[in-house]
C-alpha atoms as a PDB file:
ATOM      1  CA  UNK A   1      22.339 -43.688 -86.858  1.00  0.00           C
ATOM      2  CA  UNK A   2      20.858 -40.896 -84.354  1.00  0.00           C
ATOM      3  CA  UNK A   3      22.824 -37.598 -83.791  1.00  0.00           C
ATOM      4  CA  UNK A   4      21.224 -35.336 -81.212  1.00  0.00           C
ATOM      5  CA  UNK A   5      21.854 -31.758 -81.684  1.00  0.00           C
ATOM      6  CA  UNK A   6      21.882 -29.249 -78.674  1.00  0.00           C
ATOM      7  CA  UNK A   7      21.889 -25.432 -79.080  1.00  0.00           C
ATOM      8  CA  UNK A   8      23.617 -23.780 -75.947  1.00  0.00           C
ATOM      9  CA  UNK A   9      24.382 -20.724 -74.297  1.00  0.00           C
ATOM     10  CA  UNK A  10      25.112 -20.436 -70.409  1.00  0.00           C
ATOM     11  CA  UNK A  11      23.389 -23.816 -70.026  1.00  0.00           C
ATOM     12  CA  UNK A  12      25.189 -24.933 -66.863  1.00  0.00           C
ATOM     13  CA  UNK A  13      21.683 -25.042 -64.979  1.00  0.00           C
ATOM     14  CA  UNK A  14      20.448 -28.098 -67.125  1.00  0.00           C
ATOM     15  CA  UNK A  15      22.968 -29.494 -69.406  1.00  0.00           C
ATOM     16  CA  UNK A  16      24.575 -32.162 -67.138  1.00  0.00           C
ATOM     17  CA  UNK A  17      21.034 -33.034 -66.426  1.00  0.00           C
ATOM     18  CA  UNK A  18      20.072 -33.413 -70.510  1.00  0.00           C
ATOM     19  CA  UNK A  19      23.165 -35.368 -71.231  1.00  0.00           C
ATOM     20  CA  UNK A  20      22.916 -38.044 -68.424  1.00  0.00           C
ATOM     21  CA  UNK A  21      19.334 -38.882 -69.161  1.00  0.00           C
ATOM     22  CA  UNK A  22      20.236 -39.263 -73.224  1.00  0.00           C
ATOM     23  CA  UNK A  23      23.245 -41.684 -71.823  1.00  0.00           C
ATOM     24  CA  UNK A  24      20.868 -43.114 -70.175  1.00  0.00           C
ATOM     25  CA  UNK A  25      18.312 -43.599 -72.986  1.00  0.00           C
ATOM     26  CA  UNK A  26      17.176 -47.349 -74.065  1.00  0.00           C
ATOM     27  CA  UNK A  27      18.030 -46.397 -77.612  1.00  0.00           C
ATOM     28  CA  UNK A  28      21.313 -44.541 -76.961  1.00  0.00           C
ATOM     29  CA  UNK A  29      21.971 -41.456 -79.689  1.00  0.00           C
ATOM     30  CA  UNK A  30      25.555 -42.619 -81.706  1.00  0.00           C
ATOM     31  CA  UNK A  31      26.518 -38.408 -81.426  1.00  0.00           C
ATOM     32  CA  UNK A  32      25.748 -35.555 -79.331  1.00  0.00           C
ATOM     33  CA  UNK A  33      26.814 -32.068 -80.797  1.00  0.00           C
ATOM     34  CA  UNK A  34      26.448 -29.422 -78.524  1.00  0.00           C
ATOM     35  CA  UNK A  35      26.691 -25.835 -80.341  1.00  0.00           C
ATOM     36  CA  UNK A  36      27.833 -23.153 -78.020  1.00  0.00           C
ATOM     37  CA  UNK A  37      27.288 -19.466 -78.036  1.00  0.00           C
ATOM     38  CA  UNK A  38      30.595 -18.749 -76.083  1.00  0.00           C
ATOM     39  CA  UNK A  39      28.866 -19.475 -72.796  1.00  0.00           C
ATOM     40  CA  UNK A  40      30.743 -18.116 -69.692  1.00  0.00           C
ATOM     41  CA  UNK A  41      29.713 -20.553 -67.140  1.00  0.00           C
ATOM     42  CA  UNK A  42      30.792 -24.090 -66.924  1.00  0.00           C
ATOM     43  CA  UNK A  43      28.492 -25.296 -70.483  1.00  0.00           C
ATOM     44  CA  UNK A  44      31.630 -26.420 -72.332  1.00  0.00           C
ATOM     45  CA  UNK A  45      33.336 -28.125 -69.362  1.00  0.00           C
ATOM     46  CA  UNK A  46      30.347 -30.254 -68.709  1.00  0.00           C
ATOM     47  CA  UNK A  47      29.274 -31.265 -72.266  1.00  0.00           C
ATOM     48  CA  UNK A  48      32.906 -32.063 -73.039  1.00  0.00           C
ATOM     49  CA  UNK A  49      33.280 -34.340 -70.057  1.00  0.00           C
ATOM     50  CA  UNK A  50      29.833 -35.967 -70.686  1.00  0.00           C
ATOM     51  CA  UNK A  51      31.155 -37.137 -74.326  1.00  0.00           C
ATOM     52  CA  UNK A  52      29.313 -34.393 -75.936  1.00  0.00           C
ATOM     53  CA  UNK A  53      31.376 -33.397 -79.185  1.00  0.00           C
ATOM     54  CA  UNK A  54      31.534 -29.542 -78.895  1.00  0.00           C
ATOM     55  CA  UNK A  55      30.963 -27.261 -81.542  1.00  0.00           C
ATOM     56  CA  UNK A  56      31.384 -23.426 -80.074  1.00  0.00           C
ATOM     57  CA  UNK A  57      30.602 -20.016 -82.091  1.00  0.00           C
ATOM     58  CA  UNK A  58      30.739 -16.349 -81.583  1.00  0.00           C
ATOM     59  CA  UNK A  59      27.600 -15.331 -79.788  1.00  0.00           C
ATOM     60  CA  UNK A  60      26.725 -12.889 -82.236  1.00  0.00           C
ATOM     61  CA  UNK A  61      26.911 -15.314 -85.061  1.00  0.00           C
ATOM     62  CA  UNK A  62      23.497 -17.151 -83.277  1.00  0.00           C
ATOM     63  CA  UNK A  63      20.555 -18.014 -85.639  1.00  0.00           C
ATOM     64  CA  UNK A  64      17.536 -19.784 -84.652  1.00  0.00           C
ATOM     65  CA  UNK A  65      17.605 -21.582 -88.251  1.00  0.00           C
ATOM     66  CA  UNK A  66      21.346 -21.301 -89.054  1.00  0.00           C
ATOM     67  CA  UNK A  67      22.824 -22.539 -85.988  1.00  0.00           C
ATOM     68  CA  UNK A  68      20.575 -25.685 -86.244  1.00  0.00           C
ATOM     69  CA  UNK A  69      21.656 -26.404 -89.693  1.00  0.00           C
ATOM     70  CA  UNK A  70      25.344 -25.656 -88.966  1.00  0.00           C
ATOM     71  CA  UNK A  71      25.118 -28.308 -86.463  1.00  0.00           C
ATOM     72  CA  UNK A  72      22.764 -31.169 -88.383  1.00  0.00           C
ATOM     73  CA  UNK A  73      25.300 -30.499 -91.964  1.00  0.00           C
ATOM     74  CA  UNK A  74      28.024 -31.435 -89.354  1.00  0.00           C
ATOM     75  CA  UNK A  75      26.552 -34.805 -87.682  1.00  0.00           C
ATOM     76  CA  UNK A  76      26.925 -37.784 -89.145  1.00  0.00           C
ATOM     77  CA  UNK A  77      23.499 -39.253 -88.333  1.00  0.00           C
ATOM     78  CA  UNK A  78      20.583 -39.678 -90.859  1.00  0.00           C
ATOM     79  CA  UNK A  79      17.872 -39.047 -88.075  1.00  0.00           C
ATOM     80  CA  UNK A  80      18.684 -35.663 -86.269  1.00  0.00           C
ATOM     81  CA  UNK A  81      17.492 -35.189 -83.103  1.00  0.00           C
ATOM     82  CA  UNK A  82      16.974 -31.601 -81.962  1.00  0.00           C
ATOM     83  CA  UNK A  83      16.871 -30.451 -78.206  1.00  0.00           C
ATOM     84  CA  UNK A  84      16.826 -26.896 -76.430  1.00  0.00           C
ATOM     85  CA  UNK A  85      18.753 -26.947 -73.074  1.00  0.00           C
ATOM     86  CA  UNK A  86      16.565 -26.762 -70.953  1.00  0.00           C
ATOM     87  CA  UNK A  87      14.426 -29.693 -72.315  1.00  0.00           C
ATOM     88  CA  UNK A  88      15.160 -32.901 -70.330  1.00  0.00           C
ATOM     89  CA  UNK A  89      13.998 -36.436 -71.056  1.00  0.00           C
ATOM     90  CA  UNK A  90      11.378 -37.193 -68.523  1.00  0.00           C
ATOM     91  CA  UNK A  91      12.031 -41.000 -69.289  1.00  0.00           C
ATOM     92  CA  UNK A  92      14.607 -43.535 -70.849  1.00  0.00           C
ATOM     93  CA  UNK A  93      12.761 -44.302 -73.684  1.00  0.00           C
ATOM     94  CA  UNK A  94      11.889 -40.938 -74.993  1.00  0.00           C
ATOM     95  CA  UNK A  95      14.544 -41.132 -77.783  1.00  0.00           C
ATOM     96  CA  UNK A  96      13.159 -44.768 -78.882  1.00  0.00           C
ATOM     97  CA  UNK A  97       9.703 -43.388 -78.877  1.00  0.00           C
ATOM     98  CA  UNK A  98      10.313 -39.953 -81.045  1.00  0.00           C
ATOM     99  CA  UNK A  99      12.559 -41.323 -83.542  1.00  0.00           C
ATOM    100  CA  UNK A 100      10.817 -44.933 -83.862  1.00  0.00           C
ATOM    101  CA  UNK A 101       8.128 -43.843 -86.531  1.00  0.00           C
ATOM    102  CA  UNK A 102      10.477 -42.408 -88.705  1.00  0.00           C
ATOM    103  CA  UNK A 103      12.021 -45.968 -89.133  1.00  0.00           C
ATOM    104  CA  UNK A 104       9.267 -47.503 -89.775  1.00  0.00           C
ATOM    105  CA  UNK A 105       7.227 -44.945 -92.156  1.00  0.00           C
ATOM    106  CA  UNK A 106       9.538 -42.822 -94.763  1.00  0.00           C
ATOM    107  CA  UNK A 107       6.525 -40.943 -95.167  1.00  0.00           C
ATOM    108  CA  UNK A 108       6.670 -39.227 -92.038  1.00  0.00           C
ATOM    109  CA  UNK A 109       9.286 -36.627 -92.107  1.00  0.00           C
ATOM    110  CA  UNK A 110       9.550 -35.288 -88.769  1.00  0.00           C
ATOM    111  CA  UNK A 111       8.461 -36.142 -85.476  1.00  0.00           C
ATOM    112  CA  UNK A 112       7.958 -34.015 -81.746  1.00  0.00           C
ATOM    113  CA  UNK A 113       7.415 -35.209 -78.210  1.00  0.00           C
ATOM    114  CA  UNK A 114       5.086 -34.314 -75.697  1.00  0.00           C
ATOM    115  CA  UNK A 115       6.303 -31.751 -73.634  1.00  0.00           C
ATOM    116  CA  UNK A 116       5.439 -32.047 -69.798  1.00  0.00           C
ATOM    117  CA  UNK A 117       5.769 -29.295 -67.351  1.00  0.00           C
ATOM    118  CA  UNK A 118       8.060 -28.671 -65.006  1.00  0.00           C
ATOM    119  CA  UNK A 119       6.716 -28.989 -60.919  1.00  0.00           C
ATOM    120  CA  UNK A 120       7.079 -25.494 -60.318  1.00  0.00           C
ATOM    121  CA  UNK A 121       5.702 -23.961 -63.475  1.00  0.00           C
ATOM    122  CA  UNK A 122       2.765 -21.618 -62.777  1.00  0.00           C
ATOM    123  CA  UNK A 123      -0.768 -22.366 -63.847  1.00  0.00           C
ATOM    124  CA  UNK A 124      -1.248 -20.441 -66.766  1.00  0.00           C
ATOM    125  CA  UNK A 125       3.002 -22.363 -68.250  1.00  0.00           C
ATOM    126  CA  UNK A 126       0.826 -25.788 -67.305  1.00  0.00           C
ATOM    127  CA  UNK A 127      -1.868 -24.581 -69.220  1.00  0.00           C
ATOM    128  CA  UNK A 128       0.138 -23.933 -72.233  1.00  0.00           C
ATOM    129  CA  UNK A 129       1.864 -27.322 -72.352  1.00  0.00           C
ATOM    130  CA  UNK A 130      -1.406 -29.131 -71.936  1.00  0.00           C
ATOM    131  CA  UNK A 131      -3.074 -27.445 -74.874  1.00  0.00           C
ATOM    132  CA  UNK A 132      -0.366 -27.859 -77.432  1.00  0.00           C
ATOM    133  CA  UNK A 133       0.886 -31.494 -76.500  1.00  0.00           C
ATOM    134  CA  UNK A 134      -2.125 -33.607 -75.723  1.00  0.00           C
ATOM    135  CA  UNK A 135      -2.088 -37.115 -74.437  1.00  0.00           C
ATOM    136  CA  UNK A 136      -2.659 -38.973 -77.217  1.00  0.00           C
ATOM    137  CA  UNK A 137      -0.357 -39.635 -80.495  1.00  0.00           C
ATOM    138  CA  UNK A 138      -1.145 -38.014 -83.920  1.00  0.00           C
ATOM    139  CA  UNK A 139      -0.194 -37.501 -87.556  1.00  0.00           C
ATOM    140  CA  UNK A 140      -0.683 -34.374 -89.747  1.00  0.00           C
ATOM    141  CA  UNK A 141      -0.887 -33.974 -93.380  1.00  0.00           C
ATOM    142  CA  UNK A 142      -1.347 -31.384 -95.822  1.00  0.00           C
ATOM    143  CA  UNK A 143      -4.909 -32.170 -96.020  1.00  0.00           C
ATOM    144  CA  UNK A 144      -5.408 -31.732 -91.983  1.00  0.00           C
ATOM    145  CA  UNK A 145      -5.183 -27.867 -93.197  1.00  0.00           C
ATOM    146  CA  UNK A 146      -8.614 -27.524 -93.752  1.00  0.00           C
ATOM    147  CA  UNK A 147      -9.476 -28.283 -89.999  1.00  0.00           C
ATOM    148  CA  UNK A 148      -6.025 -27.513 -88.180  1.00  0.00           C
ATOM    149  CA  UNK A 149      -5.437 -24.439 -89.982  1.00  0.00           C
ATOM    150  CA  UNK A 150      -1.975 -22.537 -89.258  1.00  0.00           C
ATOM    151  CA  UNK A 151      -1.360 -25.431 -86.002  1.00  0.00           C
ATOM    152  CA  UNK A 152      -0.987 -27.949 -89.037  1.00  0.00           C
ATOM    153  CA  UNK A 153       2.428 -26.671 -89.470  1.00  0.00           C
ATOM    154  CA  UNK A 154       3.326 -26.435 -85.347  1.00  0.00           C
ATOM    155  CA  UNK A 155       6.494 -28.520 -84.725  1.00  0.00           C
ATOM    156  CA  UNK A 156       8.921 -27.959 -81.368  1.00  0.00           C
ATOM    157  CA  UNK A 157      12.295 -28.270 -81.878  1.00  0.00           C
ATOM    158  CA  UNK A 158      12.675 -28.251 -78.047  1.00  0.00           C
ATOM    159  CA  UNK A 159      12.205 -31.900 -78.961  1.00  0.00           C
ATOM    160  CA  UNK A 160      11.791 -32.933 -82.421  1.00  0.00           C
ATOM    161  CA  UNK A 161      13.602 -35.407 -84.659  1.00  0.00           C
ATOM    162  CA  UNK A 162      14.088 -34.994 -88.439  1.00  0.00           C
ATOM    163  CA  UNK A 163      14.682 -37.490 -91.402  1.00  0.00           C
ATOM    164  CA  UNK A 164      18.114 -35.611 -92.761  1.00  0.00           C
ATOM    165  CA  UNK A 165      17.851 -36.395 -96.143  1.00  0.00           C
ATOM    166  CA  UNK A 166      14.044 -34.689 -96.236  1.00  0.00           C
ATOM    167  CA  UNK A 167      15.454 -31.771 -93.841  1.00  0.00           C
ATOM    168  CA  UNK A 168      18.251 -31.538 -96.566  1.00  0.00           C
ATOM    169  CA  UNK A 169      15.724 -31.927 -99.501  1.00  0.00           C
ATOM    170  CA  UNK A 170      13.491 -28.863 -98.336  1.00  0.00           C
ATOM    171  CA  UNK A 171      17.021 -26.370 -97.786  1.00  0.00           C
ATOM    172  CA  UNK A 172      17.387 -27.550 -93.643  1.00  0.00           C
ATOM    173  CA  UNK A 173      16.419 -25.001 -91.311  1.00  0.00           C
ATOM    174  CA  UNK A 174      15.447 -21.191 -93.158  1.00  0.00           C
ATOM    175  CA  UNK A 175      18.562 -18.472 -91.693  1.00  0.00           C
ATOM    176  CA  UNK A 176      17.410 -15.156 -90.452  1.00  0.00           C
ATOM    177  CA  UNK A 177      14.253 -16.039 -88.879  1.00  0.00           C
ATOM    178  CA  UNK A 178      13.324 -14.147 -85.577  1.00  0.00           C
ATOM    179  CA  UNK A 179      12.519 -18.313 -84.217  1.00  0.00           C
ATOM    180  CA  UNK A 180       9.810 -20.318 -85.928  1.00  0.00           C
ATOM    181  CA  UNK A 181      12.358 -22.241 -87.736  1.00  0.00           C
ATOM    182  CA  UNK A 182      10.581 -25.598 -87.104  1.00  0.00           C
ATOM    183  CA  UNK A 183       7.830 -24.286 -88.676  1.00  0.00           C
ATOM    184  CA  UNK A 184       8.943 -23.222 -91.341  1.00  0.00           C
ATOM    185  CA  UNK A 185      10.330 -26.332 -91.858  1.00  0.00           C
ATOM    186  CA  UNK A 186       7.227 -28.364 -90.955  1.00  0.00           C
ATOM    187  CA  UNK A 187       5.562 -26.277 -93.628  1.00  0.00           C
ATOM    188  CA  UNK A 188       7.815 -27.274 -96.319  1.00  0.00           C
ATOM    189  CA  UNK A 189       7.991 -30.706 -95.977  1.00  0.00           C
ATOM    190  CA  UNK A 190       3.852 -30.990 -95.917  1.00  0.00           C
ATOM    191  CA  UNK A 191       3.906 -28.761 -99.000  1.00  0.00           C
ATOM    192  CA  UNK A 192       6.348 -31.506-100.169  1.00  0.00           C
ATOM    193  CA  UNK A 193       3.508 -34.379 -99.158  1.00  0.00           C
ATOM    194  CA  UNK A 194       5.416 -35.685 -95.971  1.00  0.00           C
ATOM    195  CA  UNK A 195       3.870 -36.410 -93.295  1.00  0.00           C
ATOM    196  CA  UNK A 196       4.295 -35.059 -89.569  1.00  0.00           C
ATOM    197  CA  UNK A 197       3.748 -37.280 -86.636  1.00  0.00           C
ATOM    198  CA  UNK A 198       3.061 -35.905 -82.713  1.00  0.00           C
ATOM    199  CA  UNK A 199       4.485 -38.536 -80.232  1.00  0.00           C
ATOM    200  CA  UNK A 200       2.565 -38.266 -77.129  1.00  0.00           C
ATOM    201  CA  UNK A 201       4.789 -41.159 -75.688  1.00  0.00           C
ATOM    202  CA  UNK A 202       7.670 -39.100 -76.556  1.00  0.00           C
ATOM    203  CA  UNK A 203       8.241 -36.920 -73.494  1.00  0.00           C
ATOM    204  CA  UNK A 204      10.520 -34.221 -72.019  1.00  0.00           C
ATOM    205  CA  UNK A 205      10.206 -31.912 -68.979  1.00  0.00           C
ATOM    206  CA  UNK A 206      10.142 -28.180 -70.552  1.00  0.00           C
ATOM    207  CA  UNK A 207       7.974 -25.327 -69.493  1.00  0.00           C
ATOM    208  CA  UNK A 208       8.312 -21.539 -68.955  1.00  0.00           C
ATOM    209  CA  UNK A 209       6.458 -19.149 -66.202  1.00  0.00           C
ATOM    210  CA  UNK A 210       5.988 -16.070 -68.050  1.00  0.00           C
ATOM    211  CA  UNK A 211       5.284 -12.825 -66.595  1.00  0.00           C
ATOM    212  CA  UNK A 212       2.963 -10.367 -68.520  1.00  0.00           C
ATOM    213  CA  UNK A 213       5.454  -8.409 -69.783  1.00  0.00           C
ATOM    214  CA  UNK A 214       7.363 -11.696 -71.172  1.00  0.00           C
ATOM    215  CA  UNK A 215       4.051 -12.597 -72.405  1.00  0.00           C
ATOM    216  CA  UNK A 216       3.723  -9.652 -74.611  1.00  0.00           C
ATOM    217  CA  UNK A 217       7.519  -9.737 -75.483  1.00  0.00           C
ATOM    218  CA  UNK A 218       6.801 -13.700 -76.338  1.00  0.00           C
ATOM    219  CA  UNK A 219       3.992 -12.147 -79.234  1.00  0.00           C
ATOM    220  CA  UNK A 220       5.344  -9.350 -80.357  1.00  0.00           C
ATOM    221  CA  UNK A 221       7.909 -11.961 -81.821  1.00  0.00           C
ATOM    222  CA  UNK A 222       5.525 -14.014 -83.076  1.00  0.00           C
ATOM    223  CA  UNK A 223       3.460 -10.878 -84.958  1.00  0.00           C
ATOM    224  CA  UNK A 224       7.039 -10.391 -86.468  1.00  0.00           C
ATOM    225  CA  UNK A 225       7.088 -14.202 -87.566  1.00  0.00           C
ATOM    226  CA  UNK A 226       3.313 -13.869 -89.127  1.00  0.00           C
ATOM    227  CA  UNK A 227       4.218 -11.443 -90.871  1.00  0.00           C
ATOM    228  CA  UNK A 228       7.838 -12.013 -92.130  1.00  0.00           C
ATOM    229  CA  UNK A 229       6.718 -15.224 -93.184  1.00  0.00           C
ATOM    230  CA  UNK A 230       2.874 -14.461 -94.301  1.00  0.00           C
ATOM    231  CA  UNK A 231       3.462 -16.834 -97.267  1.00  0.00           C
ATOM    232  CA  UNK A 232       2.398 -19.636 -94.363  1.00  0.00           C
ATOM    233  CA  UNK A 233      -0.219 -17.637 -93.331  1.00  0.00           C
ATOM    234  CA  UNK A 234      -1.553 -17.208 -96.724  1.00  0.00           C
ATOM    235  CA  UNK A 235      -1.298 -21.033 -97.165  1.00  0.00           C
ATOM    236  CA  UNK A 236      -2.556 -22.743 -94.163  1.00  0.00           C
ATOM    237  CA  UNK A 237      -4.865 -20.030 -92.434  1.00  0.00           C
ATOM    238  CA  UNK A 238      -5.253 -17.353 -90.213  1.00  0.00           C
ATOM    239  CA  UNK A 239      -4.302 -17.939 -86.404  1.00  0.00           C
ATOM    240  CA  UNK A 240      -6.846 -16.210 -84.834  1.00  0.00           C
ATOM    241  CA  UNK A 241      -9.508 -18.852 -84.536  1.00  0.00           C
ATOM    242  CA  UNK A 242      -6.544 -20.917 -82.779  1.00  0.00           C
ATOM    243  CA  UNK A 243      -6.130 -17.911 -80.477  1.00  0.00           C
ATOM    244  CA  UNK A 244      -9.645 -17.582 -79.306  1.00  0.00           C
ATOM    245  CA  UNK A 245     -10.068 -21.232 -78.543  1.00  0.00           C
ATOM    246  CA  UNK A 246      -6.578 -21.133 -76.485  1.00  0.00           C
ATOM    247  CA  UNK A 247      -7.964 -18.044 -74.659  1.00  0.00           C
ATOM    248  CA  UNK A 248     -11.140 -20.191 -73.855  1.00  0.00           C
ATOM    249  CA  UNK A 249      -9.647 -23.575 -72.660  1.00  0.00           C
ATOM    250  CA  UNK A 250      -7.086 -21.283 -70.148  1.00  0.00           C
ATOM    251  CA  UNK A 251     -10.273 -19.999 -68.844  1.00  0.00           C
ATOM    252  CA  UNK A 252     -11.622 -23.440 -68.737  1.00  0.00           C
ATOM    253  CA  UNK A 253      -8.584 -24.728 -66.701  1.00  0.00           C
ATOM    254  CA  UNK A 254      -8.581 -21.922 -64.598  1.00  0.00           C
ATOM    255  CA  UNK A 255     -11.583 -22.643 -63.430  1.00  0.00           C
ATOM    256  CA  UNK A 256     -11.235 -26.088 -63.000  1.00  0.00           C
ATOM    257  CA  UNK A 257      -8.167 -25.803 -60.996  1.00  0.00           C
ATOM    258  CA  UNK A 258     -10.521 -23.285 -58.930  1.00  0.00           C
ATOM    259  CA  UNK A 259      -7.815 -20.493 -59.565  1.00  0.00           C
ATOM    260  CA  UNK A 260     -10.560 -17.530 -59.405  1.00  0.00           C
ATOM    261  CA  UNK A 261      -8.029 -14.643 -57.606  1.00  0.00           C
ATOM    262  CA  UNK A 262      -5.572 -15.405 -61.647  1.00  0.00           C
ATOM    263  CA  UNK A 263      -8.463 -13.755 -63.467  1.00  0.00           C
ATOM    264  CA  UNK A 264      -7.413 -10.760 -63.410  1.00  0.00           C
ATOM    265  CA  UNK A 265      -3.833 -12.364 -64.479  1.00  0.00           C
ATOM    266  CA  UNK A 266      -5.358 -13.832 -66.920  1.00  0.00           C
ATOM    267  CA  UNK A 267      -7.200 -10.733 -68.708  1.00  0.00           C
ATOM    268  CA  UNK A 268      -3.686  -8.822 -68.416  1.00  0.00           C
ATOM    269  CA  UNK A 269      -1.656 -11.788 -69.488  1.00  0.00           C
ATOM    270  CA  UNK A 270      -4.257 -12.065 -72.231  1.00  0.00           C
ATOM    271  CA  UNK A 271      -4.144  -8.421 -73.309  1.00  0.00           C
ATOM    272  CA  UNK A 272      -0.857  -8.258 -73.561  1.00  0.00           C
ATOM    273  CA  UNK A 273      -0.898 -11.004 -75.712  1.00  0.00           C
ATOM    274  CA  UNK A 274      -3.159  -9.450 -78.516  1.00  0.00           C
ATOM    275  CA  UNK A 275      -1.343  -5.710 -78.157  1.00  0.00           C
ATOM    276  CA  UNK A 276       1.894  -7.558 -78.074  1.00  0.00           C
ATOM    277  CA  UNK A 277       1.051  -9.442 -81.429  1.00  0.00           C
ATOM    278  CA  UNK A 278      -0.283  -6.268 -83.047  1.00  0.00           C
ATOM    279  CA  UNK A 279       2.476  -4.217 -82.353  1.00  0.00           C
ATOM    280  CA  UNK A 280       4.845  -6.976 -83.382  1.00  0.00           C
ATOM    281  CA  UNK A 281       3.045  -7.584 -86.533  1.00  0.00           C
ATOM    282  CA  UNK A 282       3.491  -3.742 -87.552  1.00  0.00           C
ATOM    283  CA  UNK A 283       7.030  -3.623 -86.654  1.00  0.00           C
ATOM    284  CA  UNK A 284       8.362  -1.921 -89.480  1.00  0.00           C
ATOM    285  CA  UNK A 285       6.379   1.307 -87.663  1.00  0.00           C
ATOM    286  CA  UNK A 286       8.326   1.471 -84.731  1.00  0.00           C
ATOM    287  CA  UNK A 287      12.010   2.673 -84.090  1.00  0.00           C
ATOM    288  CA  UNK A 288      14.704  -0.002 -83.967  1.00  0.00           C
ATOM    289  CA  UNK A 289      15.769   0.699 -80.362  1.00  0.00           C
ATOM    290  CA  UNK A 290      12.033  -0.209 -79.149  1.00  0.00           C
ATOM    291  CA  UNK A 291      11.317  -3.558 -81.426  1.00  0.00           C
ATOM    292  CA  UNK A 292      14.726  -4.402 -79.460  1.00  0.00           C
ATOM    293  CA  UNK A 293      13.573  -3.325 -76.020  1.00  0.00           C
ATOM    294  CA  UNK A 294      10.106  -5.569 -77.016  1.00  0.00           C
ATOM    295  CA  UNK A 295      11.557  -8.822 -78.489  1.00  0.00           C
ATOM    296  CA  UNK A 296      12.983 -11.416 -76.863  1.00  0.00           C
ATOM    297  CA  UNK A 297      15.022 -12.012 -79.979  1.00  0.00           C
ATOM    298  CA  UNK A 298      17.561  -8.939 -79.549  1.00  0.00           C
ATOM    299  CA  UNK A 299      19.700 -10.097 -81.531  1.00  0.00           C
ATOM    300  CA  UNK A 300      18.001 -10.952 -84.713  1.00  0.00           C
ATOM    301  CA  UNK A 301      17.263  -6.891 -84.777  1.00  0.00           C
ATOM    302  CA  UNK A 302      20.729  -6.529 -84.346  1.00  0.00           C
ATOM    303  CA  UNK A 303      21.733  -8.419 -87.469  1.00  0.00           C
ATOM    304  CA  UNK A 304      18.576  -6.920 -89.083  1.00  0.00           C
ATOM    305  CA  UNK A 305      20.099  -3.230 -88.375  1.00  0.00           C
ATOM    306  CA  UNK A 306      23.594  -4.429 -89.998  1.00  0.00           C
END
């Protein structure tokens, strides 16, 4: 039995859009939860009248990890399929495609599709897709730490399906993250000697255009990650070596796409990156008000605060 779990908040954009194509899927999902921040647009309305069983909360209640496992403790399905709304199926068979391994080995604990971009995502958002989700399928082990390093333990749960009783086994998702929580979780269940598969065939439209400032915003939350959670660091490697080789294949692409007037995009983007992930990484040296004003997580500071 499938349950597919959907995190929302103001969705209204994309959610009629996400539910027809998973009614539409060649392996149809038994449940759809949708979890809703209070939204004030038309979210609930839509989800409701799509089938979608509706599960709302205070918006101020949101976590990255706890919502999720709110959510999966509540479905009745023993895969759990997570989405973000604004990740759509780009064909009928991506739910057949993502979940099908996990039938067929119980050694692989979790699975996550390729994510495609969107048509009007910028160069550098294409980029990004392209160099986390190649085209071709893969599994990862504890063992791939020693070449993968801290990627071993990447996982998206803008598309990623779980075996529940192994999500259960390792605690579900960790509460009180800033995000990361598929991470976290992809790190416990390798430490646990399960096995994580990548699912090229597995694909969903999903893509951002960041501006520089989002950019640093974006890495200032994940400095706070690395180093709230430095235990995975500490286990599977430094990220740095990932960084650099991200920073050349962007340059790479840019070049190949004959993009020569983004370089100077791409050495602010870039910058802002690195100072972004420094100053996020020392946030305990900086006043409340401005790790607030530089996250895109506001909200985790304001539960950190109380």
């Amino acid at each position: 039995m499938i349950s597919v779990i959907i995190p929302t908040y103001n969705a209204e954009k994309y959610i009629e859009r996400l539910l027809d194509a998973l009614n539409n899927q060649t392996m149809r999902p038994d449940e759809v939860i949708v979890v809703d921040s209070s939204s004030s647009d038309r979210t609930v309305n839509i989800a409701v009248s799509k089938g979608a069983r509706v599960i709302s909360i205070p918006k101020n209640t949101f976590d990255h990890g706890g919502t999720r496992t709110l959510a999966g403790k509540e479905a009745k399905g023993d895969i759990l399929v997570y989405f973000t709304q604004d990740a759509i199926p780009a064909n009928n068979r991506a739910i057949e495609f993502l979940t099908l391994p996990l039938e067929k080995d119980k050694e692989i604990a979790a699975t996550y599709g390729r994510q495609i971009p969107y048509n009007d995502t910028d160069l550098f958002g294409k980029h990004l897709r392209l160099f986390n989700y190649p085209e071709k399928s893969f599994e990862k082990n504890l063992k791939d730490r020693e070449h993968m390093g801290f990627k071993v333990a990447f996982l998206s749960n803008s598309f990623a399906a779980y075996n529940r009783n192994l999500l259960e086994s390792v605690g579900w998702f960790p509460e009180g993250v800033i995000f990361g929580e598929d991470s976290v979780v992809a790190a416990r269940l390798l430490l646990k000697g399960y096995k994580i598969k990548y699912v090229a065939e597995a694909k969903v439209y999903h893509s951002h255009s960041y501006s520089v400032f989002q950019e640093f915003r974006r890495y200032f939350d994940i400095g706070v990650f690395h180093r709230t959670q430095a235990w995975m660091l500490d286990t599977f490697g430094k990220p740095e070596k990932e960084g650099l080789k991200y920073v050349k294949s962007e340059l790479k692409f840019l070049l190949n796409q004959k993009a020569l007037y983004f370089l100077p995009k791409f050495l602010l983007k870039n910058l802002a990156k690195y100072v972004g992930y420094k100053v996020g990484y020392n946030f305990d040296k900086i006043p409340m008000n401005i790790r607030k004003y530089f996250s895109m997580n506001r909200q985790y500071w304001e539960k950190e605060k109380n």
